[in-house]
PDB file of N, CA and C in Angstrom:
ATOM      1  N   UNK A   1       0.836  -1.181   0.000  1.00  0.00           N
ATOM      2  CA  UNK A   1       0.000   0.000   0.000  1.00  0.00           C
ATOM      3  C   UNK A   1       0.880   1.243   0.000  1.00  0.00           C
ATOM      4  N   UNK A   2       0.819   2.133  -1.095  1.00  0.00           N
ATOM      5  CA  UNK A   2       1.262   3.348  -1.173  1.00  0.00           C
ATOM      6  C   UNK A   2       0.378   4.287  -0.567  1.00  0.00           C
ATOM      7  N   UNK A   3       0.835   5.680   0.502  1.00  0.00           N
ATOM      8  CA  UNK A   3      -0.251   6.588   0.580  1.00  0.00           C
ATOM      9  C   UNK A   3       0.592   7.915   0.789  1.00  0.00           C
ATOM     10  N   UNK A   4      -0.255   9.039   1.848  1.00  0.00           N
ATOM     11  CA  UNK A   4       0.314   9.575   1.985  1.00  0.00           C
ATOM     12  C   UNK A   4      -0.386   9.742   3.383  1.00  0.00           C
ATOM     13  N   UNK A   5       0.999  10.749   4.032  1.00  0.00           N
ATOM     14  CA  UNK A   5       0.502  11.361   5.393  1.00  0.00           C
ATOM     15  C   UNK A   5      -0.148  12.258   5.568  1.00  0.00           C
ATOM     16  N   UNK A   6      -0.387  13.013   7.052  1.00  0.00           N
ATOM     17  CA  UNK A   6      -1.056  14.116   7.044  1.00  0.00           C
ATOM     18  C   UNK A   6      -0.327  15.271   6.403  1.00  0.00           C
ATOM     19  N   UNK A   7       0.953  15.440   6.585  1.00  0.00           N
ATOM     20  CA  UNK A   7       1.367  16.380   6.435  1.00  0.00           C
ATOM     21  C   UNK A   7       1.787  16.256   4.646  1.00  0.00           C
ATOM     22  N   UNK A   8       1.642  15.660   3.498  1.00  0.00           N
ATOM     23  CA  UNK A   8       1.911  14.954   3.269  1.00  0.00           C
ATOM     24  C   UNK A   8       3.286  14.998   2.453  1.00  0.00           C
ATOM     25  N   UNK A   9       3.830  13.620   3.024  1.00  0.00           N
ATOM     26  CA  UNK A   9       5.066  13.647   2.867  1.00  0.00           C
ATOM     27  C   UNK A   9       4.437  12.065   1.872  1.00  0.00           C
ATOM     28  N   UNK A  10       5.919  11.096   0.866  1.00  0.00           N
ATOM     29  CA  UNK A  10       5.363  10.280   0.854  1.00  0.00           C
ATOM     30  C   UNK A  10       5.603   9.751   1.694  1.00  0.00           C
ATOM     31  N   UNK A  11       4.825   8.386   1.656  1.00  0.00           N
ATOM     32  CA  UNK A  11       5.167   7.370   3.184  1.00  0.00           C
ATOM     33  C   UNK A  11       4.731   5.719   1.892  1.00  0.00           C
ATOM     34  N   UNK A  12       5.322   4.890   2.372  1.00  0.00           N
ATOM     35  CA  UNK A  12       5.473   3.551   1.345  1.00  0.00           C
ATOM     36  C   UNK A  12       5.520   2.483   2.753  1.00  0.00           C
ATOM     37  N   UNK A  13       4.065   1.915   2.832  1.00  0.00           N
ATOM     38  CA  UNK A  13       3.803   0.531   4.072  1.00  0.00           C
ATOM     39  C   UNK A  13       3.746  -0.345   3.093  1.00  0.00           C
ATOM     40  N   UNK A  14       4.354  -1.818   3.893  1.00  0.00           N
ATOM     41  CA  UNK A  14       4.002  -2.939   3.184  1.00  0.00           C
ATOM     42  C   UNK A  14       3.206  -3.978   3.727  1.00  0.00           C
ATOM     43  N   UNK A  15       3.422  -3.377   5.474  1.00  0.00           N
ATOM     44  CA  UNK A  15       2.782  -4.086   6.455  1.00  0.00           C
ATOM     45  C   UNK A  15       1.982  -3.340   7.047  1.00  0.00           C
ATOM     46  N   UNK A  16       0.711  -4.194   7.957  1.00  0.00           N
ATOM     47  CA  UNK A  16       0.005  -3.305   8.234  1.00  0.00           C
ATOM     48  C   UNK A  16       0.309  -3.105  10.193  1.00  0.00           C
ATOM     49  N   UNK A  17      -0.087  -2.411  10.666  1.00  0.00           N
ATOM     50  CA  UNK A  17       0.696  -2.436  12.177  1.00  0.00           C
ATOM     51  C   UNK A  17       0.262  -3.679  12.918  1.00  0.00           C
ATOM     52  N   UNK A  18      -1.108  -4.537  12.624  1.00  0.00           N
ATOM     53  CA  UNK A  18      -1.301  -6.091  13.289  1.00  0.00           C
ATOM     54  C   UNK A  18       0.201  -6.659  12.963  1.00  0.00           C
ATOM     55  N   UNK A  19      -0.022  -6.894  11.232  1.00  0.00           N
ATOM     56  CA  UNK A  19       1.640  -7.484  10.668  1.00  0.00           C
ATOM     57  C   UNK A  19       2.801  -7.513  11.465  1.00  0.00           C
ATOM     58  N   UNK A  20       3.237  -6.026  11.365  1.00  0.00           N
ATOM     59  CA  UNK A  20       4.116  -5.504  12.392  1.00  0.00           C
ATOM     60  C   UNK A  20       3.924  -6.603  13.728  1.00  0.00           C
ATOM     61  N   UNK A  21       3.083  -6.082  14.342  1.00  0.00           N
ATOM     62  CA  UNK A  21       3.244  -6.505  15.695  1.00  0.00           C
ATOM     63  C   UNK A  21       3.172  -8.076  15.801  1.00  0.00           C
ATOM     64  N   UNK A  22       2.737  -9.141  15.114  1.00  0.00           N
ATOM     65  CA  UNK A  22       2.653 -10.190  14.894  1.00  0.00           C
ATOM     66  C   UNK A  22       3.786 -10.762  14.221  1.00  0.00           C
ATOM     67  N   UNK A  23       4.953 -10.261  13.663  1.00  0.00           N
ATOM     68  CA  UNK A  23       6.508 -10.351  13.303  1.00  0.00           C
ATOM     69  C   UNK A  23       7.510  -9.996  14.764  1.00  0.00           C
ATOM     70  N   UNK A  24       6.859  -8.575  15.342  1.00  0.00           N
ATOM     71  CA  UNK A  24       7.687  -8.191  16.801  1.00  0.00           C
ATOM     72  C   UNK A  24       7.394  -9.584  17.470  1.00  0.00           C
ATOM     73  N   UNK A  25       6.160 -10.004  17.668  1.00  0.00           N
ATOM     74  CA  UNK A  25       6.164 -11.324  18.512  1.00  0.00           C
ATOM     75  C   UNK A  25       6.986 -12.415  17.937  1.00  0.00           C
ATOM     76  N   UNK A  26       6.531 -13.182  17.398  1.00  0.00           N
ATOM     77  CA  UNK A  26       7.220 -14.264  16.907  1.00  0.00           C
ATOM     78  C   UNK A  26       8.784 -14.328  17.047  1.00  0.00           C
ATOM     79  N   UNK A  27       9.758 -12.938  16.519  1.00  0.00           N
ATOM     80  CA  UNK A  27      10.902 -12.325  16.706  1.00  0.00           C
ATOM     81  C   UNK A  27      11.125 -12.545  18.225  1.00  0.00           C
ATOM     82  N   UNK A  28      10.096 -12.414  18.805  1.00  0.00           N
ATOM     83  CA  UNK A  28      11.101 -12.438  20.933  1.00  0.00           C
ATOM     84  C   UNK A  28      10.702 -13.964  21.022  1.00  0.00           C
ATOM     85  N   UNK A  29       9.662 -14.293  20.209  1.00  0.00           N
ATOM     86  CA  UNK A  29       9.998 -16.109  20.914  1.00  0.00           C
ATOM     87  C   UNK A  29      10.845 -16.984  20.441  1.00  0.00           C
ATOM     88  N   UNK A  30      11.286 -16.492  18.852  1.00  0.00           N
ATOM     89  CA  UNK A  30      12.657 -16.996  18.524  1.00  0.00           C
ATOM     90  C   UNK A  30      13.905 -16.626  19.327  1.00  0.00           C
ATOM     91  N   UNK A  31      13.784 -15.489  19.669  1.00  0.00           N
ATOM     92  CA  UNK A  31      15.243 -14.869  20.366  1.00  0.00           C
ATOM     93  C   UNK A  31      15.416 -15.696  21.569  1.00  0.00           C
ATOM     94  N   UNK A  32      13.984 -16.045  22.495  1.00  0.00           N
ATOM     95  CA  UNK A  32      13.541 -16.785  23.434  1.00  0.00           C
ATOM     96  C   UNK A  32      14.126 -17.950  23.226  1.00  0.00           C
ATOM     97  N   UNK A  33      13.317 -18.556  22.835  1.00  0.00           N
ATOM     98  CA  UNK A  33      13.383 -20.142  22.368  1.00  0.00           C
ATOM     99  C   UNK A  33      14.855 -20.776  21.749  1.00  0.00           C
ATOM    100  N   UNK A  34      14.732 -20.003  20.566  1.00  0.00           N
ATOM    101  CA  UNK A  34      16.027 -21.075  19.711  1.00  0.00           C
ATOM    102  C   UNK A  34      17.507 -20.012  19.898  1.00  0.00           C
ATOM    103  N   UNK A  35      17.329 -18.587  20.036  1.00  0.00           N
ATOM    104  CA  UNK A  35      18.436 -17.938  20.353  1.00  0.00           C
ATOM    105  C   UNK A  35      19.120 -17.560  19.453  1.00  0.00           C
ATOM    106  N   UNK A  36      20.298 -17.090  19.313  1.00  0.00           N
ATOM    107  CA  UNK A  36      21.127 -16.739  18.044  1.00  0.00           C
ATOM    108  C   UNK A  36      22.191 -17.327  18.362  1.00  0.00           C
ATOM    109  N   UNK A  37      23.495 -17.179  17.626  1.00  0.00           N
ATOM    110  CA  UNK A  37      24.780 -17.542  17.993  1.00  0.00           C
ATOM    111  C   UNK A  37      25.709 -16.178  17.944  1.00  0.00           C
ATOM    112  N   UNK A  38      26.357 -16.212  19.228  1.00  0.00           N
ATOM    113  CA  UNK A  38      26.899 -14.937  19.291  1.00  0.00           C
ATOM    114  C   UNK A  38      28.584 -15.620  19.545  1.00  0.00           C
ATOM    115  N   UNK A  39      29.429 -15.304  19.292  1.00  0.00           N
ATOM    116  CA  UNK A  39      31.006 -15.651  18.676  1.00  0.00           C
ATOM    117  C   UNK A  39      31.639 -14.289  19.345  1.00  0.00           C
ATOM    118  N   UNK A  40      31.302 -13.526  19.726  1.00  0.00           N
ATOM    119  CA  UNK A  40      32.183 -12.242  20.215  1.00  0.00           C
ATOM    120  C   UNK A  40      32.160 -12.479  21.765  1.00  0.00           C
ATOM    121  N   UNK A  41      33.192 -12.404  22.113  1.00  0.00           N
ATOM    122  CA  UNK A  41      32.995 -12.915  24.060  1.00  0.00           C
ATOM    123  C   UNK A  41      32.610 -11.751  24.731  1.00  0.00           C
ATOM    124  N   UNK A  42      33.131 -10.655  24.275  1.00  0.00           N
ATOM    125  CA  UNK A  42      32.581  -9.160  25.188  1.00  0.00           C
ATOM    126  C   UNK A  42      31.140  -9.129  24.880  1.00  0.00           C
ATOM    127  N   UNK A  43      30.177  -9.432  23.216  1.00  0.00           N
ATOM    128  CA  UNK A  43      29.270  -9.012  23.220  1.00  0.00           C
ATOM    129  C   UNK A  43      28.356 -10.311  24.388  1.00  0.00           C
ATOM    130  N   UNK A  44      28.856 -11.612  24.285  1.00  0.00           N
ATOM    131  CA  UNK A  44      28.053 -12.725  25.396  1.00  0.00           C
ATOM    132  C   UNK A  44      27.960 -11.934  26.564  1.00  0.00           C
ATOM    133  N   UNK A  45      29.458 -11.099  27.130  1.00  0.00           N
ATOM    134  CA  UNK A  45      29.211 -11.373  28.355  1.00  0.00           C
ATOM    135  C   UNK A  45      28.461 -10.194  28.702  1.00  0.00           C
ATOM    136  N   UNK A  46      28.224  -8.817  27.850  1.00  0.00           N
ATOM    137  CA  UNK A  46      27.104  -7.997  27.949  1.00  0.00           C
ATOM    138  C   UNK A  46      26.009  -8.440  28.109  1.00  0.00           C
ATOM    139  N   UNK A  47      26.110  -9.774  26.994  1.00  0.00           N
ATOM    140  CA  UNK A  47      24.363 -10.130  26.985  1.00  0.00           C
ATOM    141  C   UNK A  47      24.338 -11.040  28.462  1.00  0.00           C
ATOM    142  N   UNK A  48      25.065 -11.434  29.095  1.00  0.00           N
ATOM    143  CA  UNK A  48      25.044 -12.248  29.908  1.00  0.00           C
ATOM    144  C   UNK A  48      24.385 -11.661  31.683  1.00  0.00           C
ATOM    145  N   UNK A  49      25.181 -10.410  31.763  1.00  0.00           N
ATOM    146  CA  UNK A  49      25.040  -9.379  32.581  1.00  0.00           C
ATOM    147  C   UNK A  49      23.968  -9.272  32.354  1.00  0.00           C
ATOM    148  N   UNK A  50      22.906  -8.883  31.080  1.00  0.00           N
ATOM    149  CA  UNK A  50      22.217  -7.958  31.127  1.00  0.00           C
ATOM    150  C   UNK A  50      20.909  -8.877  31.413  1.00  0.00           C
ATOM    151  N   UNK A  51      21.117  -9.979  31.404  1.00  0.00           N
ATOM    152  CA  UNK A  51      20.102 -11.152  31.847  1.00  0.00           C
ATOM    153  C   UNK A  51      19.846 -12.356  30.635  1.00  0.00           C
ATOM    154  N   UNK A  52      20.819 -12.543  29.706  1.00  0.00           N
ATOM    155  CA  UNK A  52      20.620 -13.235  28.870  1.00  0.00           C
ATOM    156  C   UNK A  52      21.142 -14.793  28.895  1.00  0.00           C
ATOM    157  N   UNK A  53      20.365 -15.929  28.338  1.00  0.00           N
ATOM    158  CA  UNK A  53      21.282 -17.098  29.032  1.00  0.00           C
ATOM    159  C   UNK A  53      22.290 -17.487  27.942  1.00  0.00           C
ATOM    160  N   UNK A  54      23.408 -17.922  28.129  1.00  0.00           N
ATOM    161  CA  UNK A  54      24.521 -18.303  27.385  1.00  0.00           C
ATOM    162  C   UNK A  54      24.727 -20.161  27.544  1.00  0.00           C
ATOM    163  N   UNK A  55      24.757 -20.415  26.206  1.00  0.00           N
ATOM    164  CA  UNK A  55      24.945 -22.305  26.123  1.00  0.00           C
ATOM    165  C   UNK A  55      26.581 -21.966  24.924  1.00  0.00           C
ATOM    166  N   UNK A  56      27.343 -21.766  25.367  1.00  0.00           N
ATOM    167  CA  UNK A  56      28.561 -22.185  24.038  1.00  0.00           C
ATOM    168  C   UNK A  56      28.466 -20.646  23.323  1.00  0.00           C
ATOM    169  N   UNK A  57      28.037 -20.758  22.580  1.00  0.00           N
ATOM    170  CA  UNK A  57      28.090 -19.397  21.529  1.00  0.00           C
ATOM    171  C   UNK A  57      26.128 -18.955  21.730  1.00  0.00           C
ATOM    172  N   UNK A  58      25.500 -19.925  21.880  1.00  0.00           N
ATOM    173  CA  UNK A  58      24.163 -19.961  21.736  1.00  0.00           C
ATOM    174  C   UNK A  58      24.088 -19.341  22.674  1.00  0.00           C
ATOM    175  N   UNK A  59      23.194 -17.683  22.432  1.00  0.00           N
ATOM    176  CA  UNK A  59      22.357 -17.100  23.584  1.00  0.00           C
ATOM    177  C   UNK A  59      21.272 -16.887  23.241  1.00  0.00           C
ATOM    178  N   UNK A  60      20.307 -16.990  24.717  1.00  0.00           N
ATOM    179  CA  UNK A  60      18.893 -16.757  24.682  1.00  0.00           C
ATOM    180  C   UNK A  60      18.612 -15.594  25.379  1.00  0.00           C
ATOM    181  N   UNK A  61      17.588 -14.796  24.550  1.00  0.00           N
ATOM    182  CA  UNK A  61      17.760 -13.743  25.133  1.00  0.00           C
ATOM    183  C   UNK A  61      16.094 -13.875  25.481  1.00  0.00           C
ATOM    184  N   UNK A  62      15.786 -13.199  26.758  1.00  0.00           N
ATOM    185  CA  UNK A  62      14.612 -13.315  27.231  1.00  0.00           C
ATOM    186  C   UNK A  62      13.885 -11.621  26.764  1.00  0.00           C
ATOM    187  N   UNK A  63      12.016 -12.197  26.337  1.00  0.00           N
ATOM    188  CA  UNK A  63      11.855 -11.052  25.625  1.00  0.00           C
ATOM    189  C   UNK A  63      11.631  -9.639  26.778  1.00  0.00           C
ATOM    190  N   UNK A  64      11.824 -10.087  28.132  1.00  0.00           N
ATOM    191  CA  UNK A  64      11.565  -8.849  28.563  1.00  0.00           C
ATOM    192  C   UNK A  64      12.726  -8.214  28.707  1.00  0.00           C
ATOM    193  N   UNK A  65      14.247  -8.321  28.356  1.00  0.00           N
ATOM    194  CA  UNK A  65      15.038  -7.777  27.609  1.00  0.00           C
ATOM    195  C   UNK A  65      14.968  -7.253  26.811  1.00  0.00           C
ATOM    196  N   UNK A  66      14.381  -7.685  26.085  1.00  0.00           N
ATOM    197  CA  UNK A  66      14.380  -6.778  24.483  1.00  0.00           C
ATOM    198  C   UNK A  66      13.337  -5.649  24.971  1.00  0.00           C
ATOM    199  N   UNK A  67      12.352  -5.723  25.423  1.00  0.00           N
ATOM    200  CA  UNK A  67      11.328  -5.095  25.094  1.00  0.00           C
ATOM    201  C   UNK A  67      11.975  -3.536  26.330  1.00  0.00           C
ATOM    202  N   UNK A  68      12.893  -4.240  27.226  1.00  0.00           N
ATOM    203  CA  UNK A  68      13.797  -3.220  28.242  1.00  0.00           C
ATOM    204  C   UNK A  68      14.087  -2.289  27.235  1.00  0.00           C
ATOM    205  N   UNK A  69      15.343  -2.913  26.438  1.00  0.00           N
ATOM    206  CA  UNK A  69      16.128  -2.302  25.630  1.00  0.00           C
ATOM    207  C   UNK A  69      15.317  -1.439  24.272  1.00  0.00           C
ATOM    208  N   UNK A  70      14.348  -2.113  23.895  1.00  0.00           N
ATOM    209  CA  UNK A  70      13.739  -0.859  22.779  1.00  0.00           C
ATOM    210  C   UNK A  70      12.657   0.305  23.631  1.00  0.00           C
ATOM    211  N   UNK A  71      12.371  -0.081  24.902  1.00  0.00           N
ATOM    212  CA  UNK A  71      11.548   0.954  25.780  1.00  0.00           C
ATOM    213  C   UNK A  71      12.631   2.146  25.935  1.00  0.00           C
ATOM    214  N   UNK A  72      14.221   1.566  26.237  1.00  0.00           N
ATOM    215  CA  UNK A  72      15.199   2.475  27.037  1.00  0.00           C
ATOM    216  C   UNK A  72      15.206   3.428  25.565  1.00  0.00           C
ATOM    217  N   UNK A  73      15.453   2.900  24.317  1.00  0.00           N
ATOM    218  CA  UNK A  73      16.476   3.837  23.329  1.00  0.00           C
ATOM    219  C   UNK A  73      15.206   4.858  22.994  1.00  0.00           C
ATOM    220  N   UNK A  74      16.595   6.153  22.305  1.00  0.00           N
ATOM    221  CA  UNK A  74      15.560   7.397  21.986  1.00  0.00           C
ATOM    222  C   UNK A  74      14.425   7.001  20.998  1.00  0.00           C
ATOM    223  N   UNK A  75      12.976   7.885  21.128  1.00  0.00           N
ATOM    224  CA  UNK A  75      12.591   8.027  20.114  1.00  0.00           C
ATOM    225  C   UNK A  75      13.081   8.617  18.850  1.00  0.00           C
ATOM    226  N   UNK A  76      14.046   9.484  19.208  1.00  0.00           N
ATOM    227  CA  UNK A  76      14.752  10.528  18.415  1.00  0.00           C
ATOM    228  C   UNK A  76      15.889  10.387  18.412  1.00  0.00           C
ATOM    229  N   UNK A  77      16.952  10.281  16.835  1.00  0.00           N
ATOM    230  CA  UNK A  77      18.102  10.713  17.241  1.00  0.00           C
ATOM    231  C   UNK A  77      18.569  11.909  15.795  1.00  0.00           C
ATOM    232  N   UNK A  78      19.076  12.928  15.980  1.00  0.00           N
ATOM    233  CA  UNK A  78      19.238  13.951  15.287  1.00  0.00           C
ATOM    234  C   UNK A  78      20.813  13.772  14.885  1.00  0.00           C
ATOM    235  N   UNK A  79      21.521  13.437  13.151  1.00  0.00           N
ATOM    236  CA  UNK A  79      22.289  13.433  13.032  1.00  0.00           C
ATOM    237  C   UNK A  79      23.052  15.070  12.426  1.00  0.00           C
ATOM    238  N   UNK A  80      23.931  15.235  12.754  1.00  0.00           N
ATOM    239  CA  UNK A  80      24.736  16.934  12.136  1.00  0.00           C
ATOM    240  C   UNK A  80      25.222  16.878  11.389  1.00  0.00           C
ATOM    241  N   UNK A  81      25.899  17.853  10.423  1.00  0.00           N
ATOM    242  CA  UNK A  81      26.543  17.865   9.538  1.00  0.00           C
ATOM    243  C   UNK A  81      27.916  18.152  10.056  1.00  0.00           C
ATOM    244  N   UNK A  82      28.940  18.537   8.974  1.00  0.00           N
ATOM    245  CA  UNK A  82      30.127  18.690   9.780  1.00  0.00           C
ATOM    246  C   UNK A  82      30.462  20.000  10.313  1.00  0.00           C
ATOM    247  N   UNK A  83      29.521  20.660  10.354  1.00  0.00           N
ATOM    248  CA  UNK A  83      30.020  21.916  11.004  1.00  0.00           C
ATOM    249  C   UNK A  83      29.098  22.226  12.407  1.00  0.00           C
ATOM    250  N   UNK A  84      28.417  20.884  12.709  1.00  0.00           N
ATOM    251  CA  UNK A  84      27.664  20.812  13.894  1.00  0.00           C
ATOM    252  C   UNK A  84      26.524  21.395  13.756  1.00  0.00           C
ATOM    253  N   UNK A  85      25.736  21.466  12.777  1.00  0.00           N
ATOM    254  CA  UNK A  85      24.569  21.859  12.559  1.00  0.00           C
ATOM    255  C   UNK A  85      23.559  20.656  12.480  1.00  0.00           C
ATOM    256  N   UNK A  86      22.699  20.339  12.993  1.00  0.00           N
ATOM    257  CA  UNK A  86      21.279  19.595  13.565  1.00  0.00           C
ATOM    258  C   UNK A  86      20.611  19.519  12.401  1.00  0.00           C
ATOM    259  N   UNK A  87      21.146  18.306  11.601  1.00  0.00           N
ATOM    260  CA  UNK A  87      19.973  18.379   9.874  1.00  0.00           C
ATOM    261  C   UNK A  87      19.113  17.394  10.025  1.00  0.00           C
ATOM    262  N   UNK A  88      19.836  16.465  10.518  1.00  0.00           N
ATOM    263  CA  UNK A  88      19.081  14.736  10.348  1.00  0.00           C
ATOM    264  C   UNK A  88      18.462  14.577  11.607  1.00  0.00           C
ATOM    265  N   UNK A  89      16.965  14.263  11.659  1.00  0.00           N
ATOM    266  CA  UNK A  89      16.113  13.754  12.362  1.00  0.00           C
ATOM    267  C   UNK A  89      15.856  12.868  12.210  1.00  0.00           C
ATOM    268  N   UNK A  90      16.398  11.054  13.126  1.00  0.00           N
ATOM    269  CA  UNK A  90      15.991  10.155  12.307  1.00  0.00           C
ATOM    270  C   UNK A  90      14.835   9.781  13.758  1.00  0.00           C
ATOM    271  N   UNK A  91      13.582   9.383  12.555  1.00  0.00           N
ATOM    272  CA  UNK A  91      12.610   8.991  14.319  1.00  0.00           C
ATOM    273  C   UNK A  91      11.212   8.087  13.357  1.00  0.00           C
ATOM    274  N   UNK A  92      10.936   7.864  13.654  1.00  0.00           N
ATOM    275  CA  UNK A  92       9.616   7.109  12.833  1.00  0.00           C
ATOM    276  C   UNK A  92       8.758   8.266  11.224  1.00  0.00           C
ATOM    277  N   UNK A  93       8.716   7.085  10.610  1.00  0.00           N
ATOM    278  CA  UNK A  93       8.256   8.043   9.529  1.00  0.00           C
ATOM    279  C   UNK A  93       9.506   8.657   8.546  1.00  0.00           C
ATOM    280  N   UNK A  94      10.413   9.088   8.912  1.00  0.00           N
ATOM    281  CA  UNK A  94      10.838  10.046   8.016  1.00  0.00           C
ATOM    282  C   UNK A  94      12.119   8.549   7.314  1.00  0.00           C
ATOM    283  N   UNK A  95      12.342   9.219   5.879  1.00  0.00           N
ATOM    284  CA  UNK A  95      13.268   8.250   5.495  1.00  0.00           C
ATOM    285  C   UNK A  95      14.238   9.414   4.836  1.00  0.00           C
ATOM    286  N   UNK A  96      15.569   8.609   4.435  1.00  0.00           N
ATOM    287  CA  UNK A  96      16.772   9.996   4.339  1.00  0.00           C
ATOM    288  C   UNK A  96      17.114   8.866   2.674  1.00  0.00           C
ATOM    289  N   UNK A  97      17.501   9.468   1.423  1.00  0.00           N
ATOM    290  CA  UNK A  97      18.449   8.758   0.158  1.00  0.00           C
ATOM    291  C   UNK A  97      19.300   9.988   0.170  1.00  0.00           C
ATOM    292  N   UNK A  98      20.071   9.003  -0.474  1.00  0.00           N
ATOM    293  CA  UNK A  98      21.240   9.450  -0.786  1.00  0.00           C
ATOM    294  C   UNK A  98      22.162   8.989  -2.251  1.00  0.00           C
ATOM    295  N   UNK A  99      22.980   9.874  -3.055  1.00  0.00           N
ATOM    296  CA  UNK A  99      23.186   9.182  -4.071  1.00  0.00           C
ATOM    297  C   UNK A  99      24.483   8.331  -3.599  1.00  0.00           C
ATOM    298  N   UNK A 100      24.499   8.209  -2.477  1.00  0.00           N
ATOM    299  CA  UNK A 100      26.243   7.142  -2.588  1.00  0.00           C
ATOM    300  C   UNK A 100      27.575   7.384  -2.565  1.00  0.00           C
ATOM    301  N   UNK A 101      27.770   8.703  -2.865  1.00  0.00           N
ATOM    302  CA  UNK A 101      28.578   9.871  -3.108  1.00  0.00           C
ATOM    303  C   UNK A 101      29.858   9.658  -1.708  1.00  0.00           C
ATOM    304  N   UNK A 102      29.414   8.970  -0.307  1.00  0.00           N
ATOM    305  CA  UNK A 102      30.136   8.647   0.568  1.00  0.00           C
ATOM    306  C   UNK A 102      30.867   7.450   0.667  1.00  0.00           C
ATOM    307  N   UNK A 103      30.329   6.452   0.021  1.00  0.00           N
ATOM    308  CA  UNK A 103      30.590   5.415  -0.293  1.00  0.00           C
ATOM    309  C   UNK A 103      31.760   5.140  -1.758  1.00  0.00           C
ATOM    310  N   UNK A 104      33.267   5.367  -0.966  1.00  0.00           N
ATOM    311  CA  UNK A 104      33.873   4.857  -1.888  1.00  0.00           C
ATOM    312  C   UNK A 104      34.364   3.950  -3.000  1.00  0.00           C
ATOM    313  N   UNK A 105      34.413   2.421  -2.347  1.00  0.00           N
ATOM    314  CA  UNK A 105      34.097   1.426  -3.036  1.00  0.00           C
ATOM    315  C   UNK A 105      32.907   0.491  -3.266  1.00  0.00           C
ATOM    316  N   UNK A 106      32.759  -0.224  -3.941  1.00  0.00           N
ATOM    317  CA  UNK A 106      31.808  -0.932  -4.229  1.00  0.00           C
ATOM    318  C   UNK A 106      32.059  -2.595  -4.568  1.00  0.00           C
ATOM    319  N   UNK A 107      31.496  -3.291  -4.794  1.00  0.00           N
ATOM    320  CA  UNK A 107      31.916  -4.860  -5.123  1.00  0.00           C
ATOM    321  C   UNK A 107      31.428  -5.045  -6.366  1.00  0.00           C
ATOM    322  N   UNK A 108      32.327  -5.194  -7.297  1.00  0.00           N
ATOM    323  CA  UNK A 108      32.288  -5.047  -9.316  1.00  0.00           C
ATOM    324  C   UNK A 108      31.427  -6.677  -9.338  1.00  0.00           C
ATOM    325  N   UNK A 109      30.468  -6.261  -9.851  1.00  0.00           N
ATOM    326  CA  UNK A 109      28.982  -7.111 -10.374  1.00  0.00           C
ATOM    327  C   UNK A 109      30.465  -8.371 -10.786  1.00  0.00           C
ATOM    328  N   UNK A 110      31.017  -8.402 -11.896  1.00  0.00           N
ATOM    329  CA  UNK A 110      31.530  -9.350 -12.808  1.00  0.00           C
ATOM    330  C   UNK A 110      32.552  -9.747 -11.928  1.00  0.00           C
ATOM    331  N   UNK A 111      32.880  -9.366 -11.358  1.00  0.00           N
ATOM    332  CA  UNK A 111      34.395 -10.144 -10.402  1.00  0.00           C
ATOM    333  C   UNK A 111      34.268 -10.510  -9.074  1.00  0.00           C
ATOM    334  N   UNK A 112      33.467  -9.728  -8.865  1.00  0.00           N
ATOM    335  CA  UNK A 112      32.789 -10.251  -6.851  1.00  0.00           C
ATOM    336  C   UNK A 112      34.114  -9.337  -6.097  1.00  0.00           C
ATOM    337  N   UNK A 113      34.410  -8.306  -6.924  1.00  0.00           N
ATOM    338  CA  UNK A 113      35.972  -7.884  -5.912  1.00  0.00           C
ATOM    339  C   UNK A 113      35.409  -6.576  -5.564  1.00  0.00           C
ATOM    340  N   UNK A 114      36.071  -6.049  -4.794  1.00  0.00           N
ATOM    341  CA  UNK A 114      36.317  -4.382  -4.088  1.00  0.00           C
ATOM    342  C   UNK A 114      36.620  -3.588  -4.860  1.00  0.00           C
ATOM    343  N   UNK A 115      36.239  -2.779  -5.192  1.00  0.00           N
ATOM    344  CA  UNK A 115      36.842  -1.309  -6.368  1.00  0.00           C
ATOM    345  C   UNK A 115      36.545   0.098  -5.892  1.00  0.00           C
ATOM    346  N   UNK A 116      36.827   0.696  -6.353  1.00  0.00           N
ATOM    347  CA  UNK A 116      36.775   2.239  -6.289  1.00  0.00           C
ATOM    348  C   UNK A 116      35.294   1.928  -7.235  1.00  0.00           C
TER     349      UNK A 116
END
């Protein structure tokens, strides 16, 4: 579904917010249940501290963790330019393109390699 907002900006959904929230679930009972594999020992033992259970590399992370951690972070975070000026508002809704112009190399379609 293409639409627009109030104000209107465009806005491009593919899901509808049940969707959404019926992907957020499923997502904490996997994280729950089967866990991920985490290989970095500082990031285990963060997750470990922070109440997460650790089997080998396999951690389970319990969803009232997660749901801690996306309650704690900003709604808002405002990125600057380089002279410290306040341009980028990144927060729900708004989306930022760009032509790439920062991005030096790339991976050449025909060779699978690194290039300018």
């Amino acid at each position: 579904m293409n639409n627009f907002n109030c104000a209107g900006k465009p806005m491009c959904t593919f899901l509808s917010e049940n969707d959404m929230d019926e992907i957020h679930s499923l997502s904490l009972e996997i994280l729950e249940d089967s866990g991920l594999d985490v290989y970095n020992e500082e990031a285990k033992k963060l997750l470990s501290d922070a109440g997460a259970y650790i089997k080998g590399n396999n951690v389970k992370i319990p969803s009232n963790l997660v749901k801690d951690a996306l309650n704690s972070a900003p709604g808002r975070v405002v990125m600057a330019d380089r002279n410290g000026n306040r341009v980028m508002p990144l927060e729900r809704d708004l989306s930022y393109y760009g032509t790439g112009s920062d991005l030096i190399n790339t991976i050449d379609l025909h060779t699978d390699k690194r290039r300018l």
